[in-house]
Protein backbone atom coordinates (compact mmCIF):
# COMPACT_ATOMS: atom_id res chain seq x y z
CA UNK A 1 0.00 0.00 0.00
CA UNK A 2 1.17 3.17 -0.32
CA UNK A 3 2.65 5.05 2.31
CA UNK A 4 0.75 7.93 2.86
CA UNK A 5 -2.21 6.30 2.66
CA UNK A 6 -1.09 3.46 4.86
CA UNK A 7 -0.55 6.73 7.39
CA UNK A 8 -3.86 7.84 6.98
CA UNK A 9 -5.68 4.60 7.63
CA UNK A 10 -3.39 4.26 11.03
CA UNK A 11 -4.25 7.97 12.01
CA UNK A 12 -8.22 7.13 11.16
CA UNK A 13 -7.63 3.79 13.51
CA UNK A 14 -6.61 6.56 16.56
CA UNK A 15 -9.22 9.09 15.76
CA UNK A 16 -12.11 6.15 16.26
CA UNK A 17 -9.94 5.10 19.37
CA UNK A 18 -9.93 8.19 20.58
CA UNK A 19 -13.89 8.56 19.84
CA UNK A 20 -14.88 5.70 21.55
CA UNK A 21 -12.97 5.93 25.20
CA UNK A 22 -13.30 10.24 24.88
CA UNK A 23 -9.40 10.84 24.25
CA UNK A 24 -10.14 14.22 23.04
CA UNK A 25 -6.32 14.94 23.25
CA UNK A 26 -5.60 12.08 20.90
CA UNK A 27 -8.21 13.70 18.22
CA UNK A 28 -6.60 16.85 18.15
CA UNK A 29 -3.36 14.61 17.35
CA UNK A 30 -4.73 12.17 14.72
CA UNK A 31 -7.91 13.84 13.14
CA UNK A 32 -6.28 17.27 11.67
CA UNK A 33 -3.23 14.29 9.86
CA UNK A 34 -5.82 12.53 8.10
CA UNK A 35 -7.02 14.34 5.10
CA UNK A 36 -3.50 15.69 4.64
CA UNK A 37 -1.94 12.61 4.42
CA UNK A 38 -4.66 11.89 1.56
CA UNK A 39 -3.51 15.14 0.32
CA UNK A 40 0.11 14.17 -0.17
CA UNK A 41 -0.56 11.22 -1.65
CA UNK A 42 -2.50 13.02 -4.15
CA UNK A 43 1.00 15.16 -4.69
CA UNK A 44 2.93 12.29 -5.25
CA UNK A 45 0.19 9.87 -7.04
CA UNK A 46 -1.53 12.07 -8.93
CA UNK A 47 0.76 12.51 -11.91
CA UNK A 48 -1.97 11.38 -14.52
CA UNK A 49 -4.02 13.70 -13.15
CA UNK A 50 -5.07 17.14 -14.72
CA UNK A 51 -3.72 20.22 -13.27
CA UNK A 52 -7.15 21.66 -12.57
CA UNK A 53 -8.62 18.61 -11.30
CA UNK A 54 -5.53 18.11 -8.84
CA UNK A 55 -6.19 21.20 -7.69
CA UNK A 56 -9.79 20.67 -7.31
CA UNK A 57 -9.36 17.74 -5.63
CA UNK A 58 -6.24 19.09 -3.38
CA UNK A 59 -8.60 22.26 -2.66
CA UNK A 60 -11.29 19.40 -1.70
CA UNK A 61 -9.51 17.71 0.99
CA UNK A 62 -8.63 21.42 2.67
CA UNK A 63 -11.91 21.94 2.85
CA UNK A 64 -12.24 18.90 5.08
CA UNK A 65 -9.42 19.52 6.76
CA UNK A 66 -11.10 22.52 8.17
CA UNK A 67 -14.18 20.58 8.83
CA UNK A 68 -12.46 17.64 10.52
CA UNK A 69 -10.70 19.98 13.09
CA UNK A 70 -14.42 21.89 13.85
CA UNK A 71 -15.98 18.47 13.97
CA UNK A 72 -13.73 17.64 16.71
CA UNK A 73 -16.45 18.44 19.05
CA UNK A 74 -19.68 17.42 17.78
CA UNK A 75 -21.69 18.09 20.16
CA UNK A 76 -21.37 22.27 19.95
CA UNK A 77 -23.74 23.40 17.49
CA UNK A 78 -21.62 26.69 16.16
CA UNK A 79 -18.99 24.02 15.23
CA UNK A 80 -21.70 21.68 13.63
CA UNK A 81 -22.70 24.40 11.60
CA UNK A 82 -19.46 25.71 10.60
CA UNK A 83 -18.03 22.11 9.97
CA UNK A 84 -21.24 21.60 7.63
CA UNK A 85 -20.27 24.56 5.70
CA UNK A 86 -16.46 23.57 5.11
CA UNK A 87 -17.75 19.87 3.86
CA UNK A 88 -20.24 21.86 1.70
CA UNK A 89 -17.36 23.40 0.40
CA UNK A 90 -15.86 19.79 -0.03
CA UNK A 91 -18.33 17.77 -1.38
CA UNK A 92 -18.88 20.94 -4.32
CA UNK A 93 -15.12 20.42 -5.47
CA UNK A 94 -16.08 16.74 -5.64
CA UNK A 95 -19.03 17.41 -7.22
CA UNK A 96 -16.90 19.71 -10.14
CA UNK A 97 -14.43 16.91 -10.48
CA UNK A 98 -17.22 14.19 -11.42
CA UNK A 99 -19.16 17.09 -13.64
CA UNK A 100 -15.55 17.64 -15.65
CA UNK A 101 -15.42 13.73 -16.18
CA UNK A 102 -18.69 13.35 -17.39
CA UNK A 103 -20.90 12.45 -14.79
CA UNK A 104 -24.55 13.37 -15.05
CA UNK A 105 -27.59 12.95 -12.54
CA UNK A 106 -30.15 10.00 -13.41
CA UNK A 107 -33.48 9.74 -12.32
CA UNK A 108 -33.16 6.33 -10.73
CA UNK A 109 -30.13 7.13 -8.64
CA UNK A 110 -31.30 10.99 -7.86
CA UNK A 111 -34.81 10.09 -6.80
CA UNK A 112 -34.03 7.77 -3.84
CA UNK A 113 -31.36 10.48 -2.46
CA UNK A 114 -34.07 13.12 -2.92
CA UNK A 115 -36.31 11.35 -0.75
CA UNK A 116 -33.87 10.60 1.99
CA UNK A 117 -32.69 14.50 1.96
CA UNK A 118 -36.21 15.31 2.79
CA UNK A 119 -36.93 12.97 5.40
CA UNK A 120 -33.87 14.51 6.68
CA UNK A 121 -35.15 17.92 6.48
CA UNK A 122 -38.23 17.01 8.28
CA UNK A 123 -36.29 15.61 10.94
CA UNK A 124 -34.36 18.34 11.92
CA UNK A 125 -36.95 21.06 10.83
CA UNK A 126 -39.28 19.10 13.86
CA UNK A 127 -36.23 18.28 16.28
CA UNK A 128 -33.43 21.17 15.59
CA UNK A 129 -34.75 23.69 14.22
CA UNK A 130 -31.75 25.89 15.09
CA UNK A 131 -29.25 23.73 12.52
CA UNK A 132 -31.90 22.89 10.31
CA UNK A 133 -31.27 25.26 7.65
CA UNK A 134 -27.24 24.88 7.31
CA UNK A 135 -27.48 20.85 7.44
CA UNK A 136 -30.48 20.86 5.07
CA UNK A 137 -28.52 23.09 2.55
CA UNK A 138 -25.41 20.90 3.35
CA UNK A 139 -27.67 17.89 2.83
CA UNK A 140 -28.46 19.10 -0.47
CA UNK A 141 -24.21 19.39 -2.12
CA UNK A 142 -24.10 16.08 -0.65
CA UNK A 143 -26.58 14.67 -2.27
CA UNK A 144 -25.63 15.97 -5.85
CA UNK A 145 -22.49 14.10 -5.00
CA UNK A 146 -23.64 10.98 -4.34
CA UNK A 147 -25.82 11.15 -7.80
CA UNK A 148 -22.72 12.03 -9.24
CA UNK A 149 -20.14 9.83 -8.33
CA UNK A 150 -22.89 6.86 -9.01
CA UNK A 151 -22.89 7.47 -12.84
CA UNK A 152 -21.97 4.62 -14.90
CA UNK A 153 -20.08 7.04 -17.10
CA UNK A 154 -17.64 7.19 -14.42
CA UNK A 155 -16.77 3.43 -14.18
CA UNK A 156 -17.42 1.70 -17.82
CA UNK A 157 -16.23 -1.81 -16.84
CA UNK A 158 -18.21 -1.77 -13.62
CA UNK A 159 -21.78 -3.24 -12.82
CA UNK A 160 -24.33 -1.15 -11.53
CA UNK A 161 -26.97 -2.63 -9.02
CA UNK A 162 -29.47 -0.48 -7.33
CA UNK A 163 -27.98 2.66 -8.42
CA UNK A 164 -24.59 1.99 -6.80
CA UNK A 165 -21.55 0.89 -9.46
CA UNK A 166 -20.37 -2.23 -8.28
CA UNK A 167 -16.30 -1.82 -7.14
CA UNK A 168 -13.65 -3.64 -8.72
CA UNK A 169 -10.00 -3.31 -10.02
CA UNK A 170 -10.79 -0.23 -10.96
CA UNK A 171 -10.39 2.71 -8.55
CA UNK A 172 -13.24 4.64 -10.36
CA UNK A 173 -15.63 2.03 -9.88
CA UNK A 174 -15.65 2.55 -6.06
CA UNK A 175 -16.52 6.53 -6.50
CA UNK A 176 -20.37 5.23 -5.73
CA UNK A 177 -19.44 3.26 -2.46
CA UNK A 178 -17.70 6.01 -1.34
CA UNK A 179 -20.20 8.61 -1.84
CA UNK A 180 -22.62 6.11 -0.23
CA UNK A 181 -20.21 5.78 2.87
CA UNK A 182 -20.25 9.92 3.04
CA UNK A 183 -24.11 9.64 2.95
CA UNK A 184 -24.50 6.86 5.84
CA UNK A 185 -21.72 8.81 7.76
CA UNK A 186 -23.47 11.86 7.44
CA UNK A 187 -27.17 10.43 8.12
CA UNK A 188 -25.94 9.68 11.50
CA UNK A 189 -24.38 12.98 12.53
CA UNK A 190 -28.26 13.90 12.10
CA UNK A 191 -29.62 10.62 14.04
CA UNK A 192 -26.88 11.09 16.51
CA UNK A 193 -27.62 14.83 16.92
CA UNK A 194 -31.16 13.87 17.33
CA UNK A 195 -31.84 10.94 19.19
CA UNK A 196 -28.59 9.80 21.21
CA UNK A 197 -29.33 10.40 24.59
CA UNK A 198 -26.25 9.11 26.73
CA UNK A 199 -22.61 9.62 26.65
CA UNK A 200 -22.03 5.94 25.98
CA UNK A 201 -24.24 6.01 22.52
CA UNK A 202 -23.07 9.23 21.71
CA UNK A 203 -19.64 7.79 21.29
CA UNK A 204 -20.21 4.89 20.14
CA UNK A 205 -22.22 6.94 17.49
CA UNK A 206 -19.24 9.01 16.61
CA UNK A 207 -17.32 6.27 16.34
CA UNK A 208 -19.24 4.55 13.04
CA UNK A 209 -19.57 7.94 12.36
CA UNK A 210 -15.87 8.44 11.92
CA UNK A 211 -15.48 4.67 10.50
CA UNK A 212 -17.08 5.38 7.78
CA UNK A 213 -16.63 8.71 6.81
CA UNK A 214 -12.74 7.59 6.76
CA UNK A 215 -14.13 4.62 4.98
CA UNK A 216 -15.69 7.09 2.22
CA UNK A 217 -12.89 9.68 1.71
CA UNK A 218 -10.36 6.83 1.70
CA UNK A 219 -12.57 5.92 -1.25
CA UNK A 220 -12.87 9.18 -2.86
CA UNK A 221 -9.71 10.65 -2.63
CA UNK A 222 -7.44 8.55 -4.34
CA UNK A 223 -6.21 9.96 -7.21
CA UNK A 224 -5.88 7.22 -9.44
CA UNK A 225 -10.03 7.05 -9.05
CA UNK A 226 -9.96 10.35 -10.88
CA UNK A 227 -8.53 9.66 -13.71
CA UNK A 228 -10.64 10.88 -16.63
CA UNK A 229 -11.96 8.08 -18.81
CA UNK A 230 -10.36 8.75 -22.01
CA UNK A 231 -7.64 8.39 -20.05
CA UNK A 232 -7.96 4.20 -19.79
């Protein structure tokens, strides 16, 4: 495996640690590494890569940089909200990066996220109304994402089943799983904000929370899975 992402999995392996038995100390450590080591592997993997979308995508994981550092504490809504903005920010430059390969929204893969993104909305319109705005409009750059990075066009020699391509040898083909991974992550920031009671669930919350959000941009982030097509 390659090294920098090697050191991102093992800082994502102390972040959850540190999640799950409320090291806070050991977040500040190994959360604000990980989506710079994704970053440098980007640098020094992402030859084949266009300069604009390398940029895009290097612009990307600052973004979430920023967020991963507010998200630190999730339970203070001023950071919520400010977090939500900088992945807004992130999951946009995604978003551009799949529009300049070719990716288009289709009906069957759209219309499923739609309806989760307002059930959403409901949700936290009835429960929190104070961050339901700024998550709903975050919801909404995360959704075009996910309808994005789930477009065939992206991943020719993959299979597609229920709207999700199907990974394989190719890294493009697990752009779908990835976004997928964001949108289970980030469905349960919302259940977690609205329904865990204790401090026990809370972490244990935060840490599949964290599992699979490093899960998703572990996915997304590799360069080689943004390759343009003509490209193969």
């Amino acid at each position: 495996m390659r090294v920098f992402r090697a050191g991102f999995l093992a800082a994502a392996a102390l972040t959850v640690y540190a999640a799950v038995t409320g090291r806070e100390k050991v977040q500040w450590i190994a959360k604000p590494l990980m989506m710079p080591l994704l970053a440098a592997d980007v640098v020094t993997e992402g030859a084949d890569l266009e300069r604009t979308d390398r940029a895009v995508l290097l612009g990307s994981l600052a973004a979430a940089t920023l967020g991963d550092i507010l998200l630190i504490d999730p339970d203070n809504d001023r950071r919520l909200i400010a977090g939500a903005s900088s992945f807004a920010v992130m999951q946009t430059g995604y978003s551009a990066l799949w529009l300049r390969k070719g990716a288009r929204p289709l009906p069957e893969v759209a219309l499923p996220r739609l309806g989760a993104w307002l059930v959403a909305a409901a949700l936290l319109r009835a429960k929190a109304p104070g961050v339901a705005a700024p998550l709903t409009a975050y919801g909404a750059t995360l959704g075009t994402a996910g309808v994005l990075a789930s477009d065939p066009a992206l991943a020719p020699s993959a299979k597609t089943i229920a709207g999700v391509n199907i990974p394989n040898s190719d890294p493009r083909s697990r752009l779908g799983l990835g976004a997928l991974l964001f949108t289970v992550s980030d469905g349960l920031i919302v259940l977690r904000r609205l329904f865990a009671r204790t401090e026990r669930t809370r972490a244990l919350t935060e840490a599949v929370i964290l599992t699979t959000y490093a899960a998703a941009q572990f996915l997304l982030a590799d360069p080689k899975a943004q390759i343009r097509t003509r490209q193969s």
